[in-house]
PDB file of N, CA and C in Angstrom:
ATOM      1  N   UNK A   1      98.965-159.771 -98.072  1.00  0.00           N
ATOM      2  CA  UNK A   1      98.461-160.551 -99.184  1.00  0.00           C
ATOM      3  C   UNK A   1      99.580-161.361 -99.843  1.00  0.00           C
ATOM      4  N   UNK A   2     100.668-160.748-100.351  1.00  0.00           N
ATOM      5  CA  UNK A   2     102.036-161.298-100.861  1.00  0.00           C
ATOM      6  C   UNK A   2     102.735-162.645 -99.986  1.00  0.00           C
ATOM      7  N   UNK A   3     102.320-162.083 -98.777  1.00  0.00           N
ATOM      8  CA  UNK A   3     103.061-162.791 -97.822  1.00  0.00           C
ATOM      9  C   UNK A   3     102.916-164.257 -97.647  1.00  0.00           C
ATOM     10  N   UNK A   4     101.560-165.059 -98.570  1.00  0.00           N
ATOM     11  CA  UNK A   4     101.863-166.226 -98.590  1.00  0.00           C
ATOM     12  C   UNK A   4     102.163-166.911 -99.661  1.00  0.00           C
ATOM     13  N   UNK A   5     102.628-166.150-100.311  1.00  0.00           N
ATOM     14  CA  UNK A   5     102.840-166.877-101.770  1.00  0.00           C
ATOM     15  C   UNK A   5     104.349-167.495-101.550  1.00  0.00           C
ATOM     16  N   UNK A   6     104.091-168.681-101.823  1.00  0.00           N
ATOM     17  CA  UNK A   6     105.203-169.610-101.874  1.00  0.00           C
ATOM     18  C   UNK A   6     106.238-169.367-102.895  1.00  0.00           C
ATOM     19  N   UNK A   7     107.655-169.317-102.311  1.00  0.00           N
ATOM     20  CA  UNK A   7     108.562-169.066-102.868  1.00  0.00           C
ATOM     21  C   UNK A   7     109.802-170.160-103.629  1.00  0.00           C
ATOM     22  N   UNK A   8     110.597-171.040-104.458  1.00  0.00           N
ATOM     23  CA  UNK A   8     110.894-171.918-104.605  1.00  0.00           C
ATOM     24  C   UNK A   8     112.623-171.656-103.913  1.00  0.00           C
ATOM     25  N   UNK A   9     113.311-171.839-103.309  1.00  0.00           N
ATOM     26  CA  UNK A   9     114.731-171.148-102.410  1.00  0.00           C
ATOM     27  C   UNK A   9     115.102-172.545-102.440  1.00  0.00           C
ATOM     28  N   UNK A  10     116.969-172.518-103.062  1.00  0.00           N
ATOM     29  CA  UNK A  10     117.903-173.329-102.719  1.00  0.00           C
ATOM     30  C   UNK A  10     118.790-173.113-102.666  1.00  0.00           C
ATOM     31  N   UNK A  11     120.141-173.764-101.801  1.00  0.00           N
ATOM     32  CA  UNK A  11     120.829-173.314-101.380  1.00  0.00           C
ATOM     33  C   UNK A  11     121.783-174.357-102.474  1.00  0.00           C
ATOM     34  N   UNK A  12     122.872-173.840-103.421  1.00  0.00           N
ATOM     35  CA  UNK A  12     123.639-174.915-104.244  1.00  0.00           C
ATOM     36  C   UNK A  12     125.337-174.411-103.784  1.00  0.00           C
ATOM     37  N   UNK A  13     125.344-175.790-103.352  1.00  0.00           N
ATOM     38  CA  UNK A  13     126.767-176.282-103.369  1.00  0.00           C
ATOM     39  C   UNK A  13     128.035-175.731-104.534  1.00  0.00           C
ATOM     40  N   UNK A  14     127.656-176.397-105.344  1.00  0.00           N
ATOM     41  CA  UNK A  14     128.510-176.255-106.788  1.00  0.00           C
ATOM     42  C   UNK A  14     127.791-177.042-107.934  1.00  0.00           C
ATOM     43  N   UNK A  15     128.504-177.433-109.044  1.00  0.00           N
ATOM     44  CA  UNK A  15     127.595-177.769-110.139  1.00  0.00           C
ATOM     45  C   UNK A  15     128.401-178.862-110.897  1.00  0.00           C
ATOM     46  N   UNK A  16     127.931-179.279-111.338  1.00  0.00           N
ATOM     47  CA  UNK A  16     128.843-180.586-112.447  1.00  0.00           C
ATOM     48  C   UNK A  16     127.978-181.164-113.448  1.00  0.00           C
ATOM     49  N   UNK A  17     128.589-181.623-114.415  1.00  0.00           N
ATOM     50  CA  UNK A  17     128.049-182.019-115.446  1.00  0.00           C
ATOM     51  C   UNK A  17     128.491-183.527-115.983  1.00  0.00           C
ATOM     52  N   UNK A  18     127.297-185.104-115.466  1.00  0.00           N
ATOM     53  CA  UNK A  18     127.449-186.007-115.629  1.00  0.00           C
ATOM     54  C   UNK A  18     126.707-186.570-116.763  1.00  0.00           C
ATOM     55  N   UNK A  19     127.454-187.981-117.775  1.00  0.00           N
ATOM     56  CA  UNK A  19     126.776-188.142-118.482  1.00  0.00           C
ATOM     57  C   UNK A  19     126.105-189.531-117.701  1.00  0.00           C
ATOM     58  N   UNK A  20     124.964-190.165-118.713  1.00  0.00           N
ATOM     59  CA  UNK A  20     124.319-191.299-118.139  1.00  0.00           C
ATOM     60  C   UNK A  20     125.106-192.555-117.210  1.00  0.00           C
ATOM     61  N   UNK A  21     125.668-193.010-118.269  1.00  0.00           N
ATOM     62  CA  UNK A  21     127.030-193.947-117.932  1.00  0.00           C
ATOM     63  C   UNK A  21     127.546-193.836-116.557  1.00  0.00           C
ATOM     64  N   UNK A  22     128.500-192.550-116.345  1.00  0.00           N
ATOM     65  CA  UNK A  22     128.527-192.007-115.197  1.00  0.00           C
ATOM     66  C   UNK A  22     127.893-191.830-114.130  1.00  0.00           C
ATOM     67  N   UNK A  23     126.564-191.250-114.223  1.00  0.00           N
ATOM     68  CA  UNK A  23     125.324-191.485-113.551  1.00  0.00           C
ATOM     69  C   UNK A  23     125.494-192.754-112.808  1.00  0.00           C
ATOM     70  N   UNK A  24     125.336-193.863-113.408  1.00  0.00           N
ATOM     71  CA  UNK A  24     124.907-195.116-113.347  1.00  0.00           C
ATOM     72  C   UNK A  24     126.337-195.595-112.605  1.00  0.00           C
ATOM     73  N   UNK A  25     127.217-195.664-112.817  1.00  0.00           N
ATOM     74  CA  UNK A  25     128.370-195.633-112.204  1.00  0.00           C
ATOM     75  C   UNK A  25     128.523-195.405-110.529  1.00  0.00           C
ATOM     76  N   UNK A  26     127.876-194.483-110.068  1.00  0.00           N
ATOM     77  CA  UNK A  26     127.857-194.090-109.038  1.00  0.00           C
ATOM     78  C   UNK A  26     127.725-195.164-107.922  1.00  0.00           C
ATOM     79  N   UNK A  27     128.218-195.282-106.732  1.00  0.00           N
ATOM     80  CA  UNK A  27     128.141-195.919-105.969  1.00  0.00           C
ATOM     81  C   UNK A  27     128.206-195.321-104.090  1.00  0.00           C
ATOM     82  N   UNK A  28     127.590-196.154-103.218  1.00  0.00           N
ATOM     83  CA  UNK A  28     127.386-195.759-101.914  1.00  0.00           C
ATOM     84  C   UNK A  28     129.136-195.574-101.777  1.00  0.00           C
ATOM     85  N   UNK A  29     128.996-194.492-101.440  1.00  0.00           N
ATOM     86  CA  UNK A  29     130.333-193.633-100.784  1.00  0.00           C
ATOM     87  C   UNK A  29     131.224-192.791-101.937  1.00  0.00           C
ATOM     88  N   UNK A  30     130.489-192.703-102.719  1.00  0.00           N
ATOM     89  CA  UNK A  30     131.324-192.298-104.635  1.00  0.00           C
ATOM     90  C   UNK A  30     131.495-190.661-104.036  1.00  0.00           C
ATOM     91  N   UNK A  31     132.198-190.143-104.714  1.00  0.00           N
ATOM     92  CA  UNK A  31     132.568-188.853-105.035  1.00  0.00           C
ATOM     93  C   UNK A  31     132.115-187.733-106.227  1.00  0.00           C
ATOM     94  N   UNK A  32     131.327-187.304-106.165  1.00  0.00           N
ATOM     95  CA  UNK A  32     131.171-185.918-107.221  1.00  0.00           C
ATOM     96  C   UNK A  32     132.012-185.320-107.395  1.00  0.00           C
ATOM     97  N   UNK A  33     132.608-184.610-107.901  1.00  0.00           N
ATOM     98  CA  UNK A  33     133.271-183.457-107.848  1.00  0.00           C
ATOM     99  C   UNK A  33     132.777-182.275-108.735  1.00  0.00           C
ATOM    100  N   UNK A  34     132.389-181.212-107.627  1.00  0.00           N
ATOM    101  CA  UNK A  34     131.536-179.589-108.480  1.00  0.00           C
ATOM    102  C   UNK A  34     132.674-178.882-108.760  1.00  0.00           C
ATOM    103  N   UNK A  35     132.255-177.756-109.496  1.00  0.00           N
ATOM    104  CA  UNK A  35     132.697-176.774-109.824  1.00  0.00           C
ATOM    105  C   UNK A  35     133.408-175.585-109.177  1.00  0.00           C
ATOM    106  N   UNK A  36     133.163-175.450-107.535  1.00  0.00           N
ATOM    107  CA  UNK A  36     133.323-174.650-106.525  1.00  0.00           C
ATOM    108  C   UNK A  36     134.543-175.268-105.881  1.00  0.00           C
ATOM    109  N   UNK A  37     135.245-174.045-105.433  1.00  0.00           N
ATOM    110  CA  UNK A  37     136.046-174.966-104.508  1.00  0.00           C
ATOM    111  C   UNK A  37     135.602-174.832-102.822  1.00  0.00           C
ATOM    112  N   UNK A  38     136.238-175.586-102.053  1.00  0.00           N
ATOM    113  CA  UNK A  38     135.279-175.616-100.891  1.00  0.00           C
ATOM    114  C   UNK A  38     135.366-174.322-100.045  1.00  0.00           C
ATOM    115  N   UNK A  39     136.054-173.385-100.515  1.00  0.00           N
ATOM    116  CA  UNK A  39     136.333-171.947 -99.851  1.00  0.00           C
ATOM    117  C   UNK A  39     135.320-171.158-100.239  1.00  0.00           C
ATOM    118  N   UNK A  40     134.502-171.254-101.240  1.00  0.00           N
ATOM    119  CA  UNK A  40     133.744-170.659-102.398  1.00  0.00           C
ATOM    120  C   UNK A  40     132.526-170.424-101.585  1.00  0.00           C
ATOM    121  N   UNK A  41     131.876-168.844-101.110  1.00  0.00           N
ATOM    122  CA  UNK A  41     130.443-168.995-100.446  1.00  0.00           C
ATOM    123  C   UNK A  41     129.336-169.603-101.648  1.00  0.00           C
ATOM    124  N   UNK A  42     128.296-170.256-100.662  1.00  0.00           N
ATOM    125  CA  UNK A  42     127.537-170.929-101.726  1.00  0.00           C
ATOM    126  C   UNK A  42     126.205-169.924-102.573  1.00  0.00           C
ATOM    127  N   UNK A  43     125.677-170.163-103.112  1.00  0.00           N
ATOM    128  CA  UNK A  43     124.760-169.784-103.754  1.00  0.00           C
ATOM    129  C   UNK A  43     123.609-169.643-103.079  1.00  0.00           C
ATOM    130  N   UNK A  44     122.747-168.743-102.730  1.00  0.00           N
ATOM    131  CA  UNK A  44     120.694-169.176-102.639  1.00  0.00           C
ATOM    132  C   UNK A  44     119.936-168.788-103.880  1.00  0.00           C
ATOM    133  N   UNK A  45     119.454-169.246-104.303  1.00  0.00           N
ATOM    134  CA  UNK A  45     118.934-169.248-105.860  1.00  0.00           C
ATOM    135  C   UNK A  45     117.556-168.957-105.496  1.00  0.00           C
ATOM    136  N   UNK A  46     116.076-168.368-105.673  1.00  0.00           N
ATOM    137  CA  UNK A  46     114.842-167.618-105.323  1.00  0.00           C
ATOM    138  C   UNK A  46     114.466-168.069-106.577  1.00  0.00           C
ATOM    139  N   UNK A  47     113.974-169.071-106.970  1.00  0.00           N
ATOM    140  CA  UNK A  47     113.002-169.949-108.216  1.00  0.00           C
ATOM    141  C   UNK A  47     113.960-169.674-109.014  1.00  0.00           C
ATOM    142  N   UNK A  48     115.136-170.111-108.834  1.00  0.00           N
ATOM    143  CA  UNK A  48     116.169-170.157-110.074  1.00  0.00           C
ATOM    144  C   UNK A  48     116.993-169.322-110.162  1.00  0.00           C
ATOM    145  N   UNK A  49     116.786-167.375-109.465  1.00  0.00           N
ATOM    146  CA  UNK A  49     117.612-166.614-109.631  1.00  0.00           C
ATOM    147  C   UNK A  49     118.404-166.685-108.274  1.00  0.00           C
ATOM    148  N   UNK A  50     119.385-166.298-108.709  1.00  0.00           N
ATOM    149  CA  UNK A  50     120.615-166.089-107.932  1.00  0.00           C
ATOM    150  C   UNK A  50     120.404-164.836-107.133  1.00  0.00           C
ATOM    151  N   UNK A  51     119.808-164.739-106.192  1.00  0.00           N
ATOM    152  CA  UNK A  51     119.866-163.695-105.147  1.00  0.00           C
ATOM    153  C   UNK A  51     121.006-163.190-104.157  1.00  0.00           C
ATOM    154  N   UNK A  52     121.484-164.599-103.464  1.00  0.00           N
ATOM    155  CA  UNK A  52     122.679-164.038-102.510  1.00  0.00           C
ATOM    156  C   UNK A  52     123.303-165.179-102.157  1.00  0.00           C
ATOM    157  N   UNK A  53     124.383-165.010-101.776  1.00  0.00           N
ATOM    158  CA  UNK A  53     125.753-165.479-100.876  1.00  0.00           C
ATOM    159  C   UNK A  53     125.402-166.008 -99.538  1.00  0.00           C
ATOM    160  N   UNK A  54     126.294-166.978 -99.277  1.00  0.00           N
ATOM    161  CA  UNK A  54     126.255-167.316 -98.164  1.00  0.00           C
ATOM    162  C   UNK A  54     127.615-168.701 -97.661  1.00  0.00           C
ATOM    163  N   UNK A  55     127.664-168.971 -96.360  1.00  0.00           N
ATOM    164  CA  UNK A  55     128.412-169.722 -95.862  1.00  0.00           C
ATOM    165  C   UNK A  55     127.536-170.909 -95.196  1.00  0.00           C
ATOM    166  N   UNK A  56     128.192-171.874 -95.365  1.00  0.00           N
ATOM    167  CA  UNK A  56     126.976-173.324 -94.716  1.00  0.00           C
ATOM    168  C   UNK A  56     127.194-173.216 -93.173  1.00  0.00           C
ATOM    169  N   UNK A  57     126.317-173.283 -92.402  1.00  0.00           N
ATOM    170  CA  UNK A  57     126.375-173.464 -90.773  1.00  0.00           C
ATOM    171  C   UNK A  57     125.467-174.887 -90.260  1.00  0.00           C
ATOM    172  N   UNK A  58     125.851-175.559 -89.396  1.00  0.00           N
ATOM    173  CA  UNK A  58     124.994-176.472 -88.588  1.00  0.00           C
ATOM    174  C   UNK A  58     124.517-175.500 -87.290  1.00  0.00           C
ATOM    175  N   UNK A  59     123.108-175.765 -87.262  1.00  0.00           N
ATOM    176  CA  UNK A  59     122.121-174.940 -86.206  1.00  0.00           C
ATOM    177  C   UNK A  59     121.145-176.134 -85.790  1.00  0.00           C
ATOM    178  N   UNK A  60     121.219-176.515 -84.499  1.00  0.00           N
ATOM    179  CA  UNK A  60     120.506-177.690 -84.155  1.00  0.00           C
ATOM    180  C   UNK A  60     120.491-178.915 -84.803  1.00  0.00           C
ATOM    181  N   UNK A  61     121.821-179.431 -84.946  1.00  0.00           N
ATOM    182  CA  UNK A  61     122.364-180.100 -85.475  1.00  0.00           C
ATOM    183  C   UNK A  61     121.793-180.408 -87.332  1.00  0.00           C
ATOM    184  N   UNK A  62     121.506-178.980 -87.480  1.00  0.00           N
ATOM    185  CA  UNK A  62     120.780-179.372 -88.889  1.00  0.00           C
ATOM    186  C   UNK A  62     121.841-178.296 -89.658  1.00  0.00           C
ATOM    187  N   UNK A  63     121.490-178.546 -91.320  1.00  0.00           N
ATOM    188  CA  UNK A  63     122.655-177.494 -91.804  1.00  0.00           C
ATOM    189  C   UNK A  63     121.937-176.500 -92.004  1.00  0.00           C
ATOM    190  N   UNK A  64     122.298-175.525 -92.233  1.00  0.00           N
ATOM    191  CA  UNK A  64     122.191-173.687 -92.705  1.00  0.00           C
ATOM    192  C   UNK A  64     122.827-173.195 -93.424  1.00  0.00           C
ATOM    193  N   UNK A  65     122.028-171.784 -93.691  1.00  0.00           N
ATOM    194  CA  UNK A  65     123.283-170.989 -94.692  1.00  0.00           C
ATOM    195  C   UNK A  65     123.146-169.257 -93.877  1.00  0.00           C
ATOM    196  N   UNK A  66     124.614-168.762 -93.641  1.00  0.00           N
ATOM    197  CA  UNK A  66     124.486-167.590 -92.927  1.00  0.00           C
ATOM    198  C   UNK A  66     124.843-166.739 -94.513  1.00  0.00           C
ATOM    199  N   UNK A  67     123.750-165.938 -94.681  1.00  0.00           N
ATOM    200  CA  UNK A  67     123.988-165.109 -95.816  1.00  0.00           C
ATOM    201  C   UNK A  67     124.897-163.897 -95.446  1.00  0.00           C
ATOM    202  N   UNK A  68     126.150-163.870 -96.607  1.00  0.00           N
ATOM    203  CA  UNK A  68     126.897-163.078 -96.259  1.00  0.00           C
ATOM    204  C   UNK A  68     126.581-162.052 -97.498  1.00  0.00           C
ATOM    205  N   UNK A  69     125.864-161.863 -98.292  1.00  0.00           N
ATOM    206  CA  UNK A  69     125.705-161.355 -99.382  1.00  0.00           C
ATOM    207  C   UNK A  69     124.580-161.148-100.091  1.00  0.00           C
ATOM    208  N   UNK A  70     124.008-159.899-100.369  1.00  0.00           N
ATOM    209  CA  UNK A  70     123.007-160.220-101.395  1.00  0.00           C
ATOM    210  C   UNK A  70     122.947-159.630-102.262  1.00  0.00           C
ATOM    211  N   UNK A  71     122.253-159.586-103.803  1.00  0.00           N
ATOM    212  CA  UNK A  71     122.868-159.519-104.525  1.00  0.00           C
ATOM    213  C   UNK A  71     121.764-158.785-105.335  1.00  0.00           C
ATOM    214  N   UNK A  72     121.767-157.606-106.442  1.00  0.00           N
ATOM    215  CA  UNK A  72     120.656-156.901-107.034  1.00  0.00           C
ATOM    216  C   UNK A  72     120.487-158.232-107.951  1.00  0.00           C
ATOM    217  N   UNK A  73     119.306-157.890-108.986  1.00  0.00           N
ATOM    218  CA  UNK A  73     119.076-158.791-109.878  1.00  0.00           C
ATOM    219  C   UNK A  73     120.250-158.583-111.047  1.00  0.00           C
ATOM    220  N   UNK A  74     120.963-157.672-110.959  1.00  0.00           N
ATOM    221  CA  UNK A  74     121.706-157.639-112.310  1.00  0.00           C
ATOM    222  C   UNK A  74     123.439-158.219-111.471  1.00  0.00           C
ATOM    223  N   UNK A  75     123.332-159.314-110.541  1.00  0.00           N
ATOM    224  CA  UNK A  75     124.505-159.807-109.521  1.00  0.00           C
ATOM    225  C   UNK A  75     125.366-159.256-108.864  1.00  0.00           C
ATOM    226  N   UNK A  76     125.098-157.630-108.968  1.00  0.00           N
ATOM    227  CA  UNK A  76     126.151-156.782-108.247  1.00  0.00           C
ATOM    228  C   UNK A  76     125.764-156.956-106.680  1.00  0.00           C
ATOM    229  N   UNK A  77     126.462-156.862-105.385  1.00  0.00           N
ATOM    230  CA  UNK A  77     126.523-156.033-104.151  1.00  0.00           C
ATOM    231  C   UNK A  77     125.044-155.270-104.337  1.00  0.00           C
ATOM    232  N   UNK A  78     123.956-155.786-103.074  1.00  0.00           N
ATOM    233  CA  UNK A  78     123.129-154.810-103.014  1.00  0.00           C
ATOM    234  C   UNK A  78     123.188-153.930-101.803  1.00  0.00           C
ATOM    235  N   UNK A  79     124.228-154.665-100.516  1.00  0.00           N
ATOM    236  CA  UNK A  79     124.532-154.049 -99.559  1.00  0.00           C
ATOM    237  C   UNK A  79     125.731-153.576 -99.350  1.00  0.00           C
TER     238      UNK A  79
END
């Protein structure tokens, strides 16, 4: 029964905080710069919460995330 209820899952990079101006600024080939550094496993977030860890992979030439981590609801190690 559970099993089709749609779940909202993303996988985040890092985070930054732009104002409008900036926004608008942006241009084809521009640079962000997040919060993470690129050593940093990324995030999978489950409708917003932070569930688990992971590393980005290409799998059929598409990207992925190999979860190295997951995480109780209170962010500790659940494994």
């Amino acid at each position: 029964f559970i099993n089709d209820v749609k779940l909202d899952v993303a996988v985040e990079l890092g985070r930054t905080e732009l104002s409008i101006n900036q926004l608008l600024k942006l241009q084809k080939g521009g640079i962000i710069e997040l919060t993470k550094l690129s050593e940093e496993p990324l995030d999978l977030r489950v409708n917003g919460r932070l569930m688990a860890r992971g590393e980005a992979v290409i799998v059929n030439e598409m990207f992925g995330t190999r979860i190295t981590q997951i995480l109780n609801p209170d962010g500790e190690d659940a494994i």
